[in-house]
Protein backbone atom coordinates (compact mmCIF):
# COMPACT_ATOMS: atom_id res chain seq x y z
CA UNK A 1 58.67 80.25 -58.17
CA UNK A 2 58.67 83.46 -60.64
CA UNK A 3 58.26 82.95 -64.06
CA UNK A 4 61.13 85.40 -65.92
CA UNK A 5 59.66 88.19 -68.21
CA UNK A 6 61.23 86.67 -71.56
CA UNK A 7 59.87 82.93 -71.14
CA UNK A 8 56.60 84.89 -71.19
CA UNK A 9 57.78 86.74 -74.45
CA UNK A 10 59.46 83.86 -76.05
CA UNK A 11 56.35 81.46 -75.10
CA UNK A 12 53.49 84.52 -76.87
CA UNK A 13 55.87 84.46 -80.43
CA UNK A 14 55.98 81.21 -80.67
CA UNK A 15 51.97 80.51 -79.92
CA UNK A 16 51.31 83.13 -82.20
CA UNK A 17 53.40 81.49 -85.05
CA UNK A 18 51.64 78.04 -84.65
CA UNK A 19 48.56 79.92 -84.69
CA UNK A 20 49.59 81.68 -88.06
CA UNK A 21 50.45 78.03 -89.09
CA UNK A 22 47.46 76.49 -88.00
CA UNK A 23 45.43 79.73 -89.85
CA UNK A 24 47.47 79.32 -93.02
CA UNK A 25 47.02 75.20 -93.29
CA UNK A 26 43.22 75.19 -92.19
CA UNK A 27 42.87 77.86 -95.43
CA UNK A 28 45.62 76.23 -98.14
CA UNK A 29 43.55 72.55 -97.33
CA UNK A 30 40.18 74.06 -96.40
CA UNK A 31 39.44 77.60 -97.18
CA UNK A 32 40.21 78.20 -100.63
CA UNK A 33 39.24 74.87 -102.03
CA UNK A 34 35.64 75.93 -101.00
CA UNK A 35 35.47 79.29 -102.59
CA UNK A 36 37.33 77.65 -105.66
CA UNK A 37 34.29 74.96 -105.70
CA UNK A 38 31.91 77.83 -105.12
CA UNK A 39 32.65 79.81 -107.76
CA UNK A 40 32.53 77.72 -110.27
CA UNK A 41 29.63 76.11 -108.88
CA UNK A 42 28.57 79.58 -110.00
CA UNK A 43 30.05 79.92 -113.58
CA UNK A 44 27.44 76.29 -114.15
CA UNK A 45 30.42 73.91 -114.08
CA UNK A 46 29.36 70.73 -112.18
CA UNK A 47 31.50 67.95 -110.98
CA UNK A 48 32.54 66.28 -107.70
CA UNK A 49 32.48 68.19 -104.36
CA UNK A 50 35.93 68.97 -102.52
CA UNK A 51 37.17 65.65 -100.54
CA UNK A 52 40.19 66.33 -98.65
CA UNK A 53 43.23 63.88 -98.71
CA UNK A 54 42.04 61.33 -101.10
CA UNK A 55 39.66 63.13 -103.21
CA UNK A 56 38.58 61.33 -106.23
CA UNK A 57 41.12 58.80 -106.63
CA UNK A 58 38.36 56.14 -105.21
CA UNK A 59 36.44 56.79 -108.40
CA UNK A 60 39.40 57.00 -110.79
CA UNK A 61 40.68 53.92 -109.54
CA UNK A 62 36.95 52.52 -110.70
CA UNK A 63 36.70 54.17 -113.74
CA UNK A 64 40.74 52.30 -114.78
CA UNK A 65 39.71 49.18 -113.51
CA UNK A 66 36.64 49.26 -116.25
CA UNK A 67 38.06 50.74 -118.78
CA UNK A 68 40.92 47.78 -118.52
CA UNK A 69 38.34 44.84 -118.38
CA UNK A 70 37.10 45.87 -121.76
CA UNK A 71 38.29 44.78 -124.64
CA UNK A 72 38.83 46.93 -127.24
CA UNK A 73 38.09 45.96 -130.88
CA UNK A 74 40.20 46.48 -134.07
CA UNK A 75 38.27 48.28 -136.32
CA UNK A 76 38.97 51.85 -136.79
CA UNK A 77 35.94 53.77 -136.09
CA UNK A 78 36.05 52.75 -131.88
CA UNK A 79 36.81 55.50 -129.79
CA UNK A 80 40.00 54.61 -128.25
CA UNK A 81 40.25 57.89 -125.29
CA UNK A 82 37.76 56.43 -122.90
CA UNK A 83 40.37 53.42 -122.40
CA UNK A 84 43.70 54.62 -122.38
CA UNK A 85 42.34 57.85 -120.69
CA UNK A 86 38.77 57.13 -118.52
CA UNK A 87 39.85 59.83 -116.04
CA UNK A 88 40.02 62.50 -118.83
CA UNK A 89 36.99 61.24 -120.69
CA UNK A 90 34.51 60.93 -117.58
CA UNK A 91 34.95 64.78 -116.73
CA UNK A 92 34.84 65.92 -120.08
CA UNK A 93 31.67 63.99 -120.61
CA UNK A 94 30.12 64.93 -116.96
C-alpha cells in the first residue's frame, strides 16, 4: 500500500492551516488579553483579572440584583447612577 505524493502535500497544508488557526485563537482569547491586562496593570489601573468565557458577568449579575432590592427614595439629592447603572458605578469607583 503506497501512499501517493499529493495526499502527503494536501494532508501538510491543511495541518499547517489548523495549526495557524489553533495559533491565531489561543492569541485572540489568550495572548493579547494578557499583555492588555499587563500593561495597564502597569499604567496603575486596577480591576478584575482576565476570566475567559464568562468573565465578570458573575459579579455584574450581583451587583443588579442589589442595586434592584433597594429602594430608592424621592428626594432629590440621592444619587440615582449606582441603581440604574451598578456595573458603570462599581468600576468607576474601584
Amino acid at each position: 500500500m503506497e501512499i501517493a505524493p499529493g495526499l502527503i502535500a494536501v494532508s501538510v497544508v491543511l495541518a499547517s492551516i489548523v495549526v495557524t488557526w489553533i495559533v491565531r485563537l489561543v492569541n485572540w482569547v489568550w495572548v493579547r488579553p494578557k499583555k492588555l491586562e499587563k500593561c495597564l496593570r502597569e499604567q496603575g489601573l486596577k480591576g478584575n483579572p482576565y476570566r475567559i468565557l464568562h468573565g465578570d458577568m458573575e459579579e455584574y449579575s450581583t451587583l443588579t440584583r442589589q442595586a434592584k432590592s433597594q429602594v430608592i427614595k424621592g428626594s432629590d439629592d440621592v444619587d440615582v447612577v449606582p441603581h440604574v447603572l451598578p456595573h458603570l458605578h462599581h468600576i468607576i469607583t474601584k
